[in-house]
N, C-alpha and C. Protein backbone atom coordinates (compact mmCIF):
# COMPACT_ATOMS: atom_id res chain seq x y z
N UNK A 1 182.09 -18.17 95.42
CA UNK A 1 183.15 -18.84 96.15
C UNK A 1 184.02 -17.79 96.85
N UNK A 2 184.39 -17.92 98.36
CA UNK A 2 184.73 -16.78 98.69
C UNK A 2 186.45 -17.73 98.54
N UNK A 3 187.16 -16.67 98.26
CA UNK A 3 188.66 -17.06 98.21
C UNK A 3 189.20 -15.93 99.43
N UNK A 4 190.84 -16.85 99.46
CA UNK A 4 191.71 -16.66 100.84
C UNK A 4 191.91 -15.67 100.79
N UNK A 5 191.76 -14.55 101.79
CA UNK A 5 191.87 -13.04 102.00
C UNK A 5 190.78 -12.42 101.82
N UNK A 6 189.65 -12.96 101.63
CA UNK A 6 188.49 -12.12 101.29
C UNK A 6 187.73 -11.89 102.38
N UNK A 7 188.32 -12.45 103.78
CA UNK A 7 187.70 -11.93 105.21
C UNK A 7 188.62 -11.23 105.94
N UNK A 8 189.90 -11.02 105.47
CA UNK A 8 190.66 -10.23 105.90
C UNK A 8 190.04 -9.16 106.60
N UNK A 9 190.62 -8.61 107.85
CA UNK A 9 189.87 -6.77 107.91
C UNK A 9 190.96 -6.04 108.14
N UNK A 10 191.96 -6.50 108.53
CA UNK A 10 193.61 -5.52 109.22
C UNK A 10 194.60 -6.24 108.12
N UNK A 11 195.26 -5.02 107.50
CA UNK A 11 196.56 -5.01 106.93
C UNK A 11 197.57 -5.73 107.92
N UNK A 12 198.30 -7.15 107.24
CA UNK A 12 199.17 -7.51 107.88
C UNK A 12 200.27 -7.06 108.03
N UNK A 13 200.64 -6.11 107.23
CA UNK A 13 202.15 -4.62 107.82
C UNK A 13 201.63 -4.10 108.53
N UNK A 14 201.05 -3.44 108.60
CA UNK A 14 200.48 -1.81 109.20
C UNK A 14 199.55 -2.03 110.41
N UNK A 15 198.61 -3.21 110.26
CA UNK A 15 197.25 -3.02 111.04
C UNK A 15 196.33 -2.16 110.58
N UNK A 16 195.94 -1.36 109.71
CA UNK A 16 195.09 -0.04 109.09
C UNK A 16 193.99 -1.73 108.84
N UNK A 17 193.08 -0.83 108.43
CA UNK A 17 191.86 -1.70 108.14
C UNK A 17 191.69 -1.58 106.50
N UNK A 18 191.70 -2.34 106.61
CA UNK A 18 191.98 -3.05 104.62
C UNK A 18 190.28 -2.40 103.84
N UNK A 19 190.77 -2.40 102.98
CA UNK A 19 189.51 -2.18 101.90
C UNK A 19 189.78 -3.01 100.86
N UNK A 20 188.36 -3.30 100.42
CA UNK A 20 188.44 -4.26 99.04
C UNK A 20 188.46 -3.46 97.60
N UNK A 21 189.70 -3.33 96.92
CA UNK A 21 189.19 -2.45 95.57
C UNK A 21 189.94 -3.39 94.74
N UNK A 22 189.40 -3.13 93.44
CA UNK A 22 189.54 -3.72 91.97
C UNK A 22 191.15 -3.65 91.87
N UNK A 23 192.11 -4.45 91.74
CA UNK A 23 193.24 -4.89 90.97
C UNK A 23 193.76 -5.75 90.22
N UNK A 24 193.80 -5.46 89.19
CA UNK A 24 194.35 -6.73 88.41
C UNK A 24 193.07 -7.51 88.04
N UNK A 25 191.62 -6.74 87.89
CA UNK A 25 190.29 -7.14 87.04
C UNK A 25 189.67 -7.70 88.66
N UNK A 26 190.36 -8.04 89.91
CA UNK A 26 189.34 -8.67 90.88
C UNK A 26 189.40 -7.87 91.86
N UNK A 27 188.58 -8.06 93.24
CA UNK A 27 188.42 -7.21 93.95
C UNK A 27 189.09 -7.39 95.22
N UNK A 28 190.53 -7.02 95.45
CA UNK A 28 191.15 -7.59 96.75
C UNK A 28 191.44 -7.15 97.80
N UNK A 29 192.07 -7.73 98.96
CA UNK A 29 192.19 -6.53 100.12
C UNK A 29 193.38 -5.68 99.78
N UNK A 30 193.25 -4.65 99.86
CA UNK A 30 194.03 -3.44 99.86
C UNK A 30 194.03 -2.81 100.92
N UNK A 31 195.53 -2.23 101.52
CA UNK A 31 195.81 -1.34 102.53
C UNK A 31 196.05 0.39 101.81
N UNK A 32 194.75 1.45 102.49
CA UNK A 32 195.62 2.39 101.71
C UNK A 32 196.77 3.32 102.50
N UNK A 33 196.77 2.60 103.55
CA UNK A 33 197.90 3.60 104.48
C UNK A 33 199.45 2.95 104.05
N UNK A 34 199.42 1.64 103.59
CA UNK A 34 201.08 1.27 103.54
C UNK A 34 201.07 0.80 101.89
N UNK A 35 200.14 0.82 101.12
CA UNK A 35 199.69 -0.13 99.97
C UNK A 35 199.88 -1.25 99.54
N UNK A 36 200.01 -2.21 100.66
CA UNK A 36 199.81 -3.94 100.34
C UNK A 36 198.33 -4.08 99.73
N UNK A 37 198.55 -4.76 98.87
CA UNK A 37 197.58 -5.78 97.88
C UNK A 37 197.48 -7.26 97.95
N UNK A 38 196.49 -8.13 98.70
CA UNK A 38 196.63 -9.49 98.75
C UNK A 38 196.12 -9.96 97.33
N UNK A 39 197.01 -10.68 96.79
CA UNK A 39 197.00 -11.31 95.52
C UNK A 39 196.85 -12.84 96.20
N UNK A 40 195.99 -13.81 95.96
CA UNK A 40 195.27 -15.06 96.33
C UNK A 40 195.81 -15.98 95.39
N UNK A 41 197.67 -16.46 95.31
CA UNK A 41 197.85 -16.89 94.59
C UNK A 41 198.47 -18.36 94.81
N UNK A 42 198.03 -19.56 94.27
CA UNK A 42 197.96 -20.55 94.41
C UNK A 42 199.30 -21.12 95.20
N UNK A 43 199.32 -22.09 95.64
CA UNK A 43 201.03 -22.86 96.74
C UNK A 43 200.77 -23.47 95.57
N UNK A 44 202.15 -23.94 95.59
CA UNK A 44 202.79 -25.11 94.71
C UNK A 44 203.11 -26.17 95.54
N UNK A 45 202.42 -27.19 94.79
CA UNK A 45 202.83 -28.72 95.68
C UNK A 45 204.09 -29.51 94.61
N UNK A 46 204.73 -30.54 95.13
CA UNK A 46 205.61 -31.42 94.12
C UNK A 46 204.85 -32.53 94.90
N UNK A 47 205.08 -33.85 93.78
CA UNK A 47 204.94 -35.34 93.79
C UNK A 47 205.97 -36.39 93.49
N UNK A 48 206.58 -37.48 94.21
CA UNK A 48 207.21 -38.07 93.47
C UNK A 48 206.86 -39.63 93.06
N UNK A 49 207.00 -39.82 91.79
CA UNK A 49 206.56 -41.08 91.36
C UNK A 49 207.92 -42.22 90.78
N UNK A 50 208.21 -42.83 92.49
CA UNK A 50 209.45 -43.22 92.26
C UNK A 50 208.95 -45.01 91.31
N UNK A 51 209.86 -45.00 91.06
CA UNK A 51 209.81 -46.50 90.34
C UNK A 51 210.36 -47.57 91.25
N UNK A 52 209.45 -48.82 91.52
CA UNK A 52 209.86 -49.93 92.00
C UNK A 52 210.21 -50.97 91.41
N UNK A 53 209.81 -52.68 92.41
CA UNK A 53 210.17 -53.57 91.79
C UNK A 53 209.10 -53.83 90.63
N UNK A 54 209.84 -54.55 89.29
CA UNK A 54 207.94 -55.43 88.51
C UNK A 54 207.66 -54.02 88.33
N UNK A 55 208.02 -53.22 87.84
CA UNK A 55 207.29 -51.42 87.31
C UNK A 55 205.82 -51.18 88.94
N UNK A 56 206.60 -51.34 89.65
CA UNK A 56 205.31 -50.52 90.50
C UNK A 56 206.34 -49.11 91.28
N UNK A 57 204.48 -48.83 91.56
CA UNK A 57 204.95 -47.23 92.18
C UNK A 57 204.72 -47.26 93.93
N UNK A 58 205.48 -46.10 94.20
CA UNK A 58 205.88 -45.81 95.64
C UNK A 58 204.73 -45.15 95.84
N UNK A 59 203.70 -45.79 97.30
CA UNK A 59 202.45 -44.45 97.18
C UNK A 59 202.95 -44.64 99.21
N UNK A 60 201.86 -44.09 99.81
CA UNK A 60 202.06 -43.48 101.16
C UNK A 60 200.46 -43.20 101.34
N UNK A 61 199.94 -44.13 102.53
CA UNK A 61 198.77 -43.73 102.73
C UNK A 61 198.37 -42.53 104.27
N UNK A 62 197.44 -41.92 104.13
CA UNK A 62 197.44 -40.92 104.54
C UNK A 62 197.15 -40.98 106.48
N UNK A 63 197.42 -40.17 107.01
CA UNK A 63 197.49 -40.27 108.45
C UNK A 63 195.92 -39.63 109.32
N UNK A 64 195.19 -40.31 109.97
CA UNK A 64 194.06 -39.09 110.14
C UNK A 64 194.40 -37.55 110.63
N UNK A 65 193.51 -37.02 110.51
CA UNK A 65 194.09 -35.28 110.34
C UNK A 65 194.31 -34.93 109.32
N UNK A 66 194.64 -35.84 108.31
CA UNK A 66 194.30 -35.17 106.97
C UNK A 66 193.58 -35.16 106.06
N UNK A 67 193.13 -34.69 105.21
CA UNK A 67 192.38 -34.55 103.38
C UNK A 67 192.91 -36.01 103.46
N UNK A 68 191.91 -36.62 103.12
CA UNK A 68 191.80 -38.01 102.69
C UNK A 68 192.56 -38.81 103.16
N UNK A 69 192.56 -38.93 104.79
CA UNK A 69 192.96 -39.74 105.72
C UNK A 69 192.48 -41.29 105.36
N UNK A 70 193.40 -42.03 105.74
CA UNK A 70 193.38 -43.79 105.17
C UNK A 70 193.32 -43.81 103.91
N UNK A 71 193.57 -42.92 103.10
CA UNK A 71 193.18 -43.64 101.66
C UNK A 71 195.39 -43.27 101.31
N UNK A 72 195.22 -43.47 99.73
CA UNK A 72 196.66 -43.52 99.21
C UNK A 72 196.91 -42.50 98.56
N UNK A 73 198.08 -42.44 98.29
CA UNK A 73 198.84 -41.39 97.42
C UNK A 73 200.31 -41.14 97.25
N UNK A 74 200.71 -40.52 95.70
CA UNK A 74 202.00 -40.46 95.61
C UNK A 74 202.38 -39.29 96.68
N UNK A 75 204.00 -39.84 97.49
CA UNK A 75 204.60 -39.06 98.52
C UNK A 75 204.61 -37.60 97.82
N UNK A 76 203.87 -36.55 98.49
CA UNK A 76 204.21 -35.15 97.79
C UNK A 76 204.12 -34.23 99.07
N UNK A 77 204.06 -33.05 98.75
CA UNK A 77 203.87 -31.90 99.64
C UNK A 77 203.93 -30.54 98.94
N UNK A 78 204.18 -29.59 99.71
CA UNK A 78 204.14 -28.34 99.39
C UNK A 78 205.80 -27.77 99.32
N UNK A 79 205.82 -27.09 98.68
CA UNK A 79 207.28 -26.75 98.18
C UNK A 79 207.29 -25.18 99.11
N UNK A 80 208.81 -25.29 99.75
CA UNK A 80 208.77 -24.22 100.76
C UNK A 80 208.99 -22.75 100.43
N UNK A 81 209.27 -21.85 100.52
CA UNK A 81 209.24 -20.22 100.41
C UNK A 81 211.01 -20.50 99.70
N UNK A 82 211.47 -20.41 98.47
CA UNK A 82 212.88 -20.46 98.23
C UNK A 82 213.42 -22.11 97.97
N UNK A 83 213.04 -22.84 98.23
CA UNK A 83 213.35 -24.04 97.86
C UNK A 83 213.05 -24.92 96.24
N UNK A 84 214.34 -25.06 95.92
CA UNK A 84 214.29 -25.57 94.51
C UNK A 84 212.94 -26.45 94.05
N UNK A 85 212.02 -27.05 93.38
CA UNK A 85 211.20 -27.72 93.50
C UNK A 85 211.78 -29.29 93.73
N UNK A 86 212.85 -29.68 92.52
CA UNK A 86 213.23 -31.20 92.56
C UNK A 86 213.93 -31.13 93.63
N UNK A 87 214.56 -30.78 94.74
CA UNK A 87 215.00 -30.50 96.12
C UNK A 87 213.68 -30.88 97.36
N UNK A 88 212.62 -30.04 97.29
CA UNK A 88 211.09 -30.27 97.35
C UNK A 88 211.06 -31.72 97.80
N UNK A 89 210.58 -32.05 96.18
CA UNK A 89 210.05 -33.02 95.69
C UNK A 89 211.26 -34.93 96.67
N UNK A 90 212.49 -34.38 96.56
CA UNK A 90 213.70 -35.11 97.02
C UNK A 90 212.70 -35.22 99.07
N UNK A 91 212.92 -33.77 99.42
CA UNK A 91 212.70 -33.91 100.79
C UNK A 91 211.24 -34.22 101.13
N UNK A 92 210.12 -34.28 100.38
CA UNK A 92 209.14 -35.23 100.92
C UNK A 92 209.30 -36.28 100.76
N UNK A 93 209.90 -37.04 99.61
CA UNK A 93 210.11 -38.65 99.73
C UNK A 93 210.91 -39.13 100.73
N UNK A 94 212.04 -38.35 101.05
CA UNK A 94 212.36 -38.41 102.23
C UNK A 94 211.23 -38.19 103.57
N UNK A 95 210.88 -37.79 104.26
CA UNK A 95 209.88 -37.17 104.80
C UNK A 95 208.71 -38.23 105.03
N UNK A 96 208.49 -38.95 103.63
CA UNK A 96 207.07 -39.53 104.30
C UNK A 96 207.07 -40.82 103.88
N UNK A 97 208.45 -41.07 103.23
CA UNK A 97 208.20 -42.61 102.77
C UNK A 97 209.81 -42.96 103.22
N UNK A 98 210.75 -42.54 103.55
CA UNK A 98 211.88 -42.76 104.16
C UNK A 98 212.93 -42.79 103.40
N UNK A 99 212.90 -42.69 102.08
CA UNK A 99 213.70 -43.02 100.84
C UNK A 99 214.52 -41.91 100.22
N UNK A 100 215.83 -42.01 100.19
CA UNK A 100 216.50 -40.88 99.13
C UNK A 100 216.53 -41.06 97.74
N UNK A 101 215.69 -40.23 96.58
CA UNK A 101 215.44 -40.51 95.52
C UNK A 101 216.61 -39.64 94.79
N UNK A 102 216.64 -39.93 93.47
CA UNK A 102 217.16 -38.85 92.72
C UNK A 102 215.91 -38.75 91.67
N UNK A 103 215.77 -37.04 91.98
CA UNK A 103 214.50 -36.54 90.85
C UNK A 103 214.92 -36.62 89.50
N UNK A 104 214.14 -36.79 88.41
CA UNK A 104 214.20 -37.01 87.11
C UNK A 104 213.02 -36.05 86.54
N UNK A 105 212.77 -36.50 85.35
CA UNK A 105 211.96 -35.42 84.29
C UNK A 105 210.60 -35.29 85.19
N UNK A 106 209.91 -34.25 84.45
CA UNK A 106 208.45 -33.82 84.90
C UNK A 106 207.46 -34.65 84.41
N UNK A 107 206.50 -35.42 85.02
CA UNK A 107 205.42 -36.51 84.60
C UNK A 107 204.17 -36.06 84.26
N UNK A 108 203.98 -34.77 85.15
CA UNK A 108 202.37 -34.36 84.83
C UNK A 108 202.45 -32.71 85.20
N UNK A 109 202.03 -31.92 85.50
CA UNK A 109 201.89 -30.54 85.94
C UNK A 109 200.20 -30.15 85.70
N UNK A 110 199.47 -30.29 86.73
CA UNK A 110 198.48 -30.19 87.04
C UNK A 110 196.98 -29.14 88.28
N UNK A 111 196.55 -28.89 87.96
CA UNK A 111 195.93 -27.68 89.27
C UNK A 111 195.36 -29.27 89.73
N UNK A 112 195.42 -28.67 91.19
CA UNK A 112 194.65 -29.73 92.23
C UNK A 112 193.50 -28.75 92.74
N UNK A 113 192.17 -29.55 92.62
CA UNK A 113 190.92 -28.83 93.11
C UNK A 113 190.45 -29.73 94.16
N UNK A 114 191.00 -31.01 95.17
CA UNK A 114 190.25 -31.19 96.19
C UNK A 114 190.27 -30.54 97.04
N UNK A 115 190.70 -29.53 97.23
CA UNK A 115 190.14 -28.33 98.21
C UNK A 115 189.82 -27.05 97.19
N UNK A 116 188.40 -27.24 96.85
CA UNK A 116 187.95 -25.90 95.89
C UNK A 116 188.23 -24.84 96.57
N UNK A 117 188.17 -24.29 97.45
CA UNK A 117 188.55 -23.07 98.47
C UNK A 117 190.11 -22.81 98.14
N UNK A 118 191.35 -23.86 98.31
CA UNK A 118 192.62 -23.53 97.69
C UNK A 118 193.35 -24.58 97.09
N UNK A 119 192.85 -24.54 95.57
CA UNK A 119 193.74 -24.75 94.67
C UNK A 119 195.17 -24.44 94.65
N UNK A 120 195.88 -25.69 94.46
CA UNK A 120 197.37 -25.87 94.13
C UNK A 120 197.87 -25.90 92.86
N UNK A 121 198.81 -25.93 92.16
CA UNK A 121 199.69 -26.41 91.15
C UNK A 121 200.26 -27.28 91.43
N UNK A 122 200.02 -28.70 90.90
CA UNK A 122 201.21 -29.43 91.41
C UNK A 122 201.89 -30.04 90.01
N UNK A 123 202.81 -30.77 90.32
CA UNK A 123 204.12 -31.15 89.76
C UNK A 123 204.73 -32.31 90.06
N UNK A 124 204.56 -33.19 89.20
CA UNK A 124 204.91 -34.57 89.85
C UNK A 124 206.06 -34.94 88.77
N UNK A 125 207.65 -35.44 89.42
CA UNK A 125 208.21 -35.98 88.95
C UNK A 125 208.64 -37.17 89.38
N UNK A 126 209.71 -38.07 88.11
CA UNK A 126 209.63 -39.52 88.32
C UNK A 126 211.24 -39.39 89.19
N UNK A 127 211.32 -40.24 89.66
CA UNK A 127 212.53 -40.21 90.72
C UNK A 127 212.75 -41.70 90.73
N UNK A 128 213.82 -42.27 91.08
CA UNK A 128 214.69 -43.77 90.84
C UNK A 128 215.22 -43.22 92.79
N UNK A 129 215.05 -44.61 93.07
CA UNK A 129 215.94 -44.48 94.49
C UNK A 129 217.39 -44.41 94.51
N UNK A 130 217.63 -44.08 95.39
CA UNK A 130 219.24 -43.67 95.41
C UNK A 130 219.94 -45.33 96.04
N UNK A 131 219.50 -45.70 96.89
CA UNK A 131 219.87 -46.93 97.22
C UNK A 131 218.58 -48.30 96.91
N UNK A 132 218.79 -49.11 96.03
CA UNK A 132 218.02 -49.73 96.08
C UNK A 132 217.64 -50.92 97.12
N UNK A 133 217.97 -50.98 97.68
CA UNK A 133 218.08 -51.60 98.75
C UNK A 133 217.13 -51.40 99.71
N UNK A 134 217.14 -50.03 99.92
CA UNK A 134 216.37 -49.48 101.07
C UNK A 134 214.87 -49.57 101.02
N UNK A 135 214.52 -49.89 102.30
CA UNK A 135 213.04 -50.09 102.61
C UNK A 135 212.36 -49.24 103.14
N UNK A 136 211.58 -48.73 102.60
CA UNK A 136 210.48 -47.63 102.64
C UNK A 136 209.88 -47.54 104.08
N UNK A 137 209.71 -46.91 104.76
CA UNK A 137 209.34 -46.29 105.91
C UNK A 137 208.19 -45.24 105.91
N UNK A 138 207.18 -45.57 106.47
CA UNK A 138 206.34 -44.03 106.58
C UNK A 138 206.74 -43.09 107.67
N UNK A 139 206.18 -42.08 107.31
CA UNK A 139 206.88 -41.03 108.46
C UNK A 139 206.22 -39.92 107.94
N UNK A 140 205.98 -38.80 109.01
CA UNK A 140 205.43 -37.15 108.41
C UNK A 140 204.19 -37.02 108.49
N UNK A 141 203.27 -37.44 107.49
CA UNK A 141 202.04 -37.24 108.01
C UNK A 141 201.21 -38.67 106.96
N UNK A 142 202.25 -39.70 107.03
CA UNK A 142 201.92 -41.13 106.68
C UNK A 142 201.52 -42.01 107.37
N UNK A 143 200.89 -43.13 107.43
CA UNK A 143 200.58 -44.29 108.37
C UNK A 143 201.10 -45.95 107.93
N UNK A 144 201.41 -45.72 106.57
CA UNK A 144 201.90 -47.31 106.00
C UNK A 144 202.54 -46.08 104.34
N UNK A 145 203.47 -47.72 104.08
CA UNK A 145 203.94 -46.88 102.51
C UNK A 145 204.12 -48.42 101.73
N UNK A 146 203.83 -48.36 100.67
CA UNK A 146 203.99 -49.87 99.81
C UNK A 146 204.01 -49.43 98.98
N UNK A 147 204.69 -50.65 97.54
CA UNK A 147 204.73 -50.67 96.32
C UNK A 147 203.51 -51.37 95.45
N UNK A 148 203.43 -50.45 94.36
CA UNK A 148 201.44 -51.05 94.05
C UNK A 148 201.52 -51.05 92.70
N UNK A 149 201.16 -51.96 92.02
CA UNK A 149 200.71 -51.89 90.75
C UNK A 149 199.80 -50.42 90.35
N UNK A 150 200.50 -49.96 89.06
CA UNK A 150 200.06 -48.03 88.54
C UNK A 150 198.70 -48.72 88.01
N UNK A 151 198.27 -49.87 87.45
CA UNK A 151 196.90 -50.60 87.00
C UNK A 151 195.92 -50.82 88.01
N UNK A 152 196.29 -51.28 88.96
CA UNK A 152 195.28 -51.15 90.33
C UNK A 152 195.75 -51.09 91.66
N UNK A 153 196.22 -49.74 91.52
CA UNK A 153 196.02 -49.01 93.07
C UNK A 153 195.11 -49.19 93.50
N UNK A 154 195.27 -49.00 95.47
CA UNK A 154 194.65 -49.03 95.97
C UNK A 154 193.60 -47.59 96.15
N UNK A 155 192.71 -47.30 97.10
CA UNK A 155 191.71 -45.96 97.44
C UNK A 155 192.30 -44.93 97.18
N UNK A 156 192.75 -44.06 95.77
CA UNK A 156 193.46 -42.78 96.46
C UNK A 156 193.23 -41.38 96.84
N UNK A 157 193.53 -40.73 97.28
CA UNK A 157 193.05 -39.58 98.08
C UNK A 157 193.03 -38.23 96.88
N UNK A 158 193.71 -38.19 95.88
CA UNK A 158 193.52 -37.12 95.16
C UNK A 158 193.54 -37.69 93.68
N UNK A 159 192.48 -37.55 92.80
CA UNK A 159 192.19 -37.46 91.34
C UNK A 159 193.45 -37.74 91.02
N UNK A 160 194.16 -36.59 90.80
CA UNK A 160 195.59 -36.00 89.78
C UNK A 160 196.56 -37.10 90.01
N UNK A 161 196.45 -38.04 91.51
CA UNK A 161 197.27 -39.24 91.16
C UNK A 161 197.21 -40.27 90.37
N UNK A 162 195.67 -40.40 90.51
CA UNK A 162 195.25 -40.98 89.91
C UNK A 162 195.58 -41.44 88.07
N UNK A 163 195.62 -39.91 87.91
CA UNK A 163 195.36 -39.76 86.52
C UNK A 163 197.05 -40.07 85.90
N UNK A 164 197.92 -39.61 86.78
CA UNK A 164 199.71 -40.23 86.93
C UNK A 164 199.40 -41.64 86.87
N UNK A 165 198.75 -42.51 87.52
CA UNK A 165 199.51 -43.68 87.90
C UNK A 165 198.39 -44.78 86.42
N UNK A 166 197.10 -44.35 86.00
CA UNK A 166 196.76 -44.02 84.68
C UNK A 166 197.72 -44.26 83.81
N UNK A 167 198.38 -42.96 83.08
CA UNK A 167 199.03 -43.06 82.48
C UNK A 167 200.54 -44.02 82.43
N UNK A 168 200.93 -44.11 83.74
CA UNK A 168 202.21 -45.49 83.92
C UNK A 168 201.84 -46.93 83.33
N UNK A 169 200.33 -47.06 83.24
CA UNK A 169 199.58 -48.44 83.42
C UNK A 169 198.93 -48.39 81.92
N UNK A 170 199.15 -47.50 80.77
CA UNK A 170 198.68 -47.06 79.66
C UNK A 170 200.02 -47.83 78.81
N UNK A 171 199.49 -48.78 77.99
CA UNK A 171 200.82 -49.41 76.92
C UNK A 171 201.57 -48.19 76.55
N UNK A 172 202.74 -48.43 75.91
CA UNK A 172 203.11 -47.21 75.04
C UNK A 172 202.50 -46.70 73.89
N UNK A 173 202.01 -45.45 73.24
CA UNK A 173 201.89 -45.76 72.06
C UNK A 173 202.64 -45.59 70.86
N UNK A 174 202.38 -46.36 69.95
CA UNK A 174 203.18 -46.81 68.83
C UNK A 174 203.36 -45.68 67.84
N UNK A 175 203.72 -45.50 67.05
CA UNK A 175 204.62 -44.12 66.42
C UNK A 175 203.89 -44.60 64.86
């Protein structure tokens, strides 16, 4: 499996022409004129799994142009260079389903492999809307957004939601 940076040929400081040597047990691009080391290390995504009416969840189906265009999924994204995660997690629900949430506890923390080439970390927390009132909007890189039973969702675009909206739809268990 070739991973990100492994076609590199020019140091992105310098321009020198990179070599591949052993760091940290793997073999990465290395500059030896300025000594950058590309370390191939995973983005972090957030999810939010807001709560609706009747216990259903907030999903957002996908826009073409993307990884699993027309199908569903909880509103998430990628968390930016410095940005808090539950901040994140706040501005994609904003972003793709129209809604100001307030983030709550952590639901799952999971690697995402539908793109084997680059694996994520993601992080899905549960979030309550800030106004209940308000009606969900798609927007960003959405095409429709609805409230769905966590027991039978509709098509969704990544496993790991799956396996969230699973567990919402799982009785409690008893002590």
């Amino acid at each position: 499996m070739q991973r990100i940076g492994d076609d590199w040929r020019f140091c992105p400081r310098c321009g020198e022409t990179l070599d591949h040597r052993v760091r940290g047990d793997s073999l990465r691009p290395t500059c030896a004129r300025c000594g950058f080391v590309f370390f191939a290390n995973m983005a972090i995504g957030v999810a939010v799994v807001a709560d609706g009416p009747a216990g259903r969840v907030l999903l957002v189906q996908r826009a073409p142009g993307h990884f699993g265009a027309g199908l569903w999924r909880l509103p998430s994204g990628y968390v930016e260079w410095g940005e808090d995660l539950r901040s994140a997690a706040a501005r994609e629900a904003l972003e793709e389903a129209g809604v100001m949430v307030e983030i709550g506890d952590v639901v799952q923390v999971a690697v995402n492999r539908h793109d084997p080439d680059r694996p994520t970390v993601g992080i899905w927390f549960a979030a309550h809307l800030v106004d209940l009132r308000a009606e969900p909007r798609a927007g960003d890189d959405a095409i429709a957004v609805g409230w769905f039973d966590p027991a039978i969702p509709p098509a969704l675009a990544f496993q790991t939601d799956a396996t969230v909206l699973a567990g919402l739809a799982a009785p409690p268990r008893g002590r």
